[in-house]
N, C-alpha and C. Protein backbone atom coordinates (compact mmCIF):
# COMPACT_ATOMS: atom_id res chain seq x y z
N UNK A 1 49.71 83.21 137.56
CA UNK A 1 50.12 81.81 137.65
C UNK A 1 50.41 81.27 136.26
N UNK A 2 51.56 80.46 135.96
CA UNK A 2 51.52 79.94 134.69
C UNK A 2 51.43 78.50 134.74
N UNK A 3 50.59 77.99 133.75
CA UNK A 3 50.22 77.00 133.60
C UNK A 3 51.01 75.74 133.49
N UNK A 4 50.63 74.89 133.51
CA UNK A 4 51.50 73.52 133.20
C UNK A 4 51.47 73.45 131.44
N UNK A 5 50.31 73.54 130.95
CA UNK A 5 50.03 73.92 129.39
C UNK A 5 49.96 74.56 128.46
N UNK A 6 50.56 74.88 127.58
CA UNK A 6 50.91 75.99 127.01
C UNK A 6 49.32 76.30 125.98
N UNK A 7 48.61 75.26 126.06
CA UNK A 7 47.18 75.93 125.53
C UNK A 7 45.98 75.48 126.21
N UNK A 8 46.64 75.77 127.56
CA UNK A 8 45.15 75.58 128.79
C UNK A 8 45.36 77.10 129.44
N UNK A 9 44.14 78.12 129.77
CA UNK A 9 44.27 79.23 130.04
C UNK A 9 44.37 79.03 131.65
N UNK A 10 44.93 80.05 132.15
CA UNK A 10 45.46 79.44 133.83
C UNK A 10 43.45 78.97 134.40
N UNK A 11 42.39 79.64 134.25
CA UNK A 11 41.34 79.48 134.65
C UNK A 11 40.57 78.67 134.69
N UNK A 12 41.23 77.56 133.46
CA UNK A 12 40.56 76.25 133.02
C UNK A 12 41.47 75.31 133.51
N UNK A 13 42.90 75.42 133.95
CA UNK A 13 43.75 74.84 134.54
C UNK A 13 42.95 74.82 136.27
N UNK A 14 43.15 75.76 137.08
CA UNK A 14 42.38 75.86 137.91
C UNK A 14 41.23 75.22 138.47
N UNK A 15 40.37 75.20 137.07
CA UNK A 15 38.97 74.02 137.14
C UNK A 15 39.41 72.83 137.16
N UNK A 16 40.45 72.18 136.53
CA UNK A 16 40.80 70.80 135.77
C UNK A 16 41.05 70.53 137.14
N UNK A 17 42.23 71.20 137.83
CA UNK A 17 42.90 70.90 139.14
C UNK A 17 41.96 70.77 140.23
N UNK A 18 41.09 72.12 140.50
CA UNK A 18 39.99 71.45 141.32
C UNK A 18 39.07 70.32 141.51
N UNK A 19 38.54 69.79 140.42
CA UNK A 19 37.65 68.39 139.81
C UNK A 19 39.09 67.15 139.87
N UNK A 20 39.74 67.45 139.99
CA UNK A 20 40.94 66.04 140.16
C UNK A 20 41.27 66.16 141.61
N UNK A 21 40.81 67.43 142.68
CA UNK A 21 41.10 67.17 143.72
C UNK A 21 40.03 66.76 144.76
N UNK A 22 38.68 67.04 144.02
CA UNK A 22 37.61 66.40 144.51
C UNK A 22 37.15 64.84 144.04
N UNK A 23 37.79 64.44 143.08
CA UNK A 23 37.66 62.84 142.58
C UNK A 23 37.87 62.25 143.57
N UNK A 24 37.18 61.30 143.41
CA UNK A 24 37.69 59.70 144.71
C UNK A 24 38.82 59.32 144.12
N UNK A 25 39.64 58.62 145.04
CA UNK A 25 40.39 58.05 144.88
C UNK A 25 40.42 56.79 143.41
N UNK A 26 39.22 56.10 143.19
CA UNK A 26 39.10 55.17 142.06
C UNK A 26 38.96 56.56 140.88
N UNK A 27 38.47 57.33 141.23
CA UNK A 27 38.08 58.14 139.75
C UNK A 27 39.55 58.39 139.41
N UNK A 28 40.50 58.99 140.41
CA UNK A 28 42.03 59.69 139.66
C UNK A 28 42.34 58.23 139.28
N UNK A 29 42.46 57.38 139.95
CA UNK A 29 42.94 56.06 139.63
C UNK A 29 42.41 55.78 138.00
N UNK A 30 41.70 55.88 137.35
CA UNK A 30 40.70 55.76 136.40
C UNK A 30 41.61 56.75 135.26
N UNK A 31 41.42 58.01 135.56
CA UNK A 31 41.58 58.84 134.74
C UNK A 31 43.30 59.18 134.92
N UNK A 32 43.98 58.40 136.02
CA UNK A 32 45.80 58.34 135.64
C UNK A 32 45.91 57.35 134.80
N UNK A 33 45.09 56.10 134.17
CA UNK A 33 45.38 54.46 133.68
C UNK A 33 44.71 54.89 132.39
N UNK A 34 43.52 55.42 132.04
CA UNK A 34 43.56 55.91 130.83
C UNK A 34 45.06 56.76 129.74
N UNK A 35 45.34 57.87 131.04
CA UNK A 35 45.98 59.01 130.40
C UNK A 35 47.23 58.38 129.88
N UNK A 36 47.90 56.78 130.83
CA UNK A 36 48.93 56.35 130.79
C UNK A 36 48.50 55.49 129.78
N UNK A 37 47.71 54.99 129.07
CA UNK A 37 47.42 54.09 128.55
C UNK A 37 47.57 54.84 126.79
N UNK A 38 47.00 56.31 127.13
CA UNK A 38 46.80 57.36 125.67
C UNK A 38 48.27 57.38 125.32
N UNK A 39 49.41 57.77 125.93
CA UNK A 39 50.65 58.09 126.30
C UNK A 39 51.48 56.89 125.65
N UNK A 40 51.34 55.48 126.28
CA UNK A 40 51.88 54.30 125.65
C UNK A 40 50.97 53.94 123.97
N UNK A 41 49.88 54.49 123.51
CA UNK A 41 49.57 54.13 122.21
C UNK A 41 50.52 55.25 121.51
N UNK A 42 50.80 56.66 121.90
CA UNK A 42 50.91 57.47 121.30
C UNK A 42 52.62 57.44 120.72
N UNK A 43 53.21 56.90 122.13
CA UNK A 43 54.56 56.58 121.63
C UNK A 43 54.43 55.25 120.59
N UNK A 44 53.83 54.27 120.97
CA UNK A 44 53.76 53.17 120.00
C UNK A 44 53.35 53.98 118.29
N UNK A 45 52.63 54.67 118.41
CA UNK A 45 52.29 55.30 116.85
C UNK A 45 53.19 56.58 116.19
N UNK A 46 54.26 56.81 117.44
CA UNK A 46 55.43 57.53 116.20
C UNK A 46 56.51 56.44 116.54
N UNK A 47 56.33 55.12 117.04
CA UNK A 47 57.46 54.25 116.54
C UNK A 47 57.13 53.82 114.97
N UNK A 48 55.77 53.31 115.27
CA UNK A 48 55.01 52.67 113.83
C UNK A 48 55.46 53.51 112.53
N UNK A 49 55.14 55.22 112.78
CA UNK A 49 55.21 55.67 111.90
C UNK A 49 56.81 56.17 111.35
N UNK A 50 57.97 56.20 112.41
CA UNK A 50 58.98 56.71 112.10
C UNK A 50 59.21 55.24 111.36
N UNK A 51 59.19 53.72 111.55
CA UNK A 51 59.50 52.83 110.84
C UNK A 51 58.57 52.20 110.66
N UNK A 52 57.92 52.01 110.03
CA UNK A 52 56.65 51.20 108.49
C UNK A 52 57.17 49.69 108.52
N UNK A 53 56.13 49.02 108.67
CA UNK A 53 56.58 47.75 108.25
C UNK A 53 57.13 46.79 109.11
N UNK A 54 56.99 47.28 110.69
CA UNK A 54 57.39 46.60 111.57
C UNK A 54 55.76 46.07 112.64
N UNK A 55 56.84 44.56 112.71
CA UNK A 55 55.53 43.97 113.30
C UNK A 55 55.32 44.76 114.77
N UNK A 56 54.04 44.13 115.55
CA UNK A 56 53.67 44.24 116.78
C UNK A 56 54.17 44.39 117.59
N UNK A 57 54.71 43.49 117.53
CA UNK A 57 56.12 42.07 118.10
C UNK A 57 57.22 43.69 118.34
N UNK A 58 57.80 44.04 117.38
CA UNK A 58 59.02 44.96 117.19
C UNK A 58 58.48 46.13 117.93
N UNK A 59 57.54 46.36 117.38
CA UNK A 59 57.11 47.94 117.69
C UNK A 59 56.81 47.85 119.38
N UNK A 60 56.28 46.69 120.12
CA UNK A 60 56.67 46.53 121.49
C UNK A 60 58.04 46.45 122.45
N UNK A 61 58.94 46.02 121.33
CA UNK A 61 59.80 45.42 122.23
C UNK A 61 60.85 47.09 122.26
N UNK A 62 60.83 47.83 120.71
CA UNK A 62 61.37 48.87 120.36
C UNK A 62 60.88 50.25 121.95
N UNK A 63 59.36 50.12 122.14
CA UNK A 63 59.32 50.74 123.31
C UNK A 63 59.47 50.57 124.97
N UNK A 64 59.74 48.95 124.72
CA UNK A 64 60.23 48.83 125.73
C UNK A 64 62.09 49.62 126.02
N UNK A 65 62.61 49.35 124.56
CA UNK A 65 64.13 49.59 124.92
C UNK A 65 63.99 51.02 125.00
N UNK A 66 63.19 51.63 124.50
CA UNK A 66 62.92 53.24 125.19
C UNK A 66 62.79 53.78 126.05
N UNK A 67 61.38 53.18 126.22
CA UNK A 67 60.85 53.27 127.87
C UNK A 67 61.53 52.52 128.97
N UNK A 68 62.08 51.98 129.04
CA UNK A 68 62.79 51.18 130.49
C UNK A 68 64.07 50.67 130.27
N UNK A 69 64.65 50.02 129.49
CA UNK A 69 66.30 49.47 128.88
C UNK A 69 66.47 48.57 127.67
N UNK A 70 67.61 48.69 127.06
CA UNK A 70 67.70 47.71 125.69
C UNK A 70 67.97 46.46 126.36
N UNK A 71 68.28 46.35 127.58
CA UNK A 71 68.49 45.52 127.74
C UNK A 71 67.13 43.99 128.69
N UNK A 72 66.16 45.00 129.13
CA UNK A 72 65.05 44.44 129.35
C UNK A 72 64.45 43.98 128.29
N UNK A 73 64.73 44.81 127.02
CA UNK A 73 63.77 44.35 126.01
C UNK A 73 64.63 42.78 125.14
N UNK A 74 65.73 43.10 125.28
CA UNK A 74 66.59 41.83 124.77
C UNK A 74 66.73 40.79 125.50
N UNK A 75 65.85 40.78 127.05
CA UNK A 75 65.58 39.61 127.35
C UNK A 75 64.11 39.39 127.30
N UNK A 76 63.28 40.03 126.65
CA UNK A 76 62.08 40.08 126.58
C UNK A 76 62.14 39.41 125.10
N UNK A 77 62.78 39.92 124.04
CA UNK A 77 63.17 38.98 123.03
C UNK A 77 63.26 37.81 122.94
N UNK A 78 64.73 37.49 123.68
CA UNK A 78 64.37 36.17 124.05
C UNK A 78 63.45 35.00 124.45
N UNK A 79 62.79 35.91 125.39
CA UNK A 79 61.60 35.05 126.16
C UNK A 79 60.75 35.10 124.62
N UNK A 80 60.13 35.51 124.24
CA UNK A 80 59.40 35.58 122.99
C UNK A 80 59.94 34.58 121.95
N UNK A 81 61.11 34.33 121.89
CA UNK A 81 61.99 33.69 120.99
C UNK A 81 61.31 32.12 120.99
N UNK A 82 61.30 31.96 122.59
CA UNK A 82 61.74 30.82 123.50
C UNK A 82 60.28 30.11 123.47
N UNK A 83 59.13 31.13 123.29
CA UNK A 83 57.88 30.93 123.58
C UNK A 83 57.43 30.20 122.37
N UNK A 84 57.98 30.86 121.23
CA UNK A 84 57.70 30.49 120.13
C UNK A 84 57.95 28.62 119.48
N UNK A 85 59.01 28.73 119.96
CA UNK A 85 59.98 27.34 119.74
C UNK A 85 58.88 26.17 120.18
């Protein structure tokens, strides 16, 4: 069997998969909102790092136009713009 991971051995893959198929329903729930949560810092920290010096503000709106459209994020701009005023 080959793995989903290129440095999980199929046997420990196996275990991982079994213990996620015996979780309750709140536990996967738990441990999908973490993993998604590791995932959105991780892209946020090679936006940060490919450009230095950008606010919060940018470095959110920059993964939004990544993750979902430039154009969600340019009305998300706005609204921010608007909030400010």
């Amino acid at each position: 069997m080959r793995t989903q991971s290129m440095d999980t051995s199929p046997e420990a893959e196996r275990v991982q998969i079994e213990l996620i198929r015996k979780a309750s329903p709140a536990k996967r729930f738990t441990l999908l909102e973490a993993w998604s949560q590791f995932l959105i810092e991780a892209n946020k920290q090679g936006i940060r790092k490919n450009r230095p010096g950008l606010s919060e503000e940018e470095v959110g709106l920059i993964f939004v136009a990544n993750n979902y459209s430039q154009a969600l994020a340019d009305q998300l701009r706005e609204d921010l713009s608007r909030r400010k005023r």
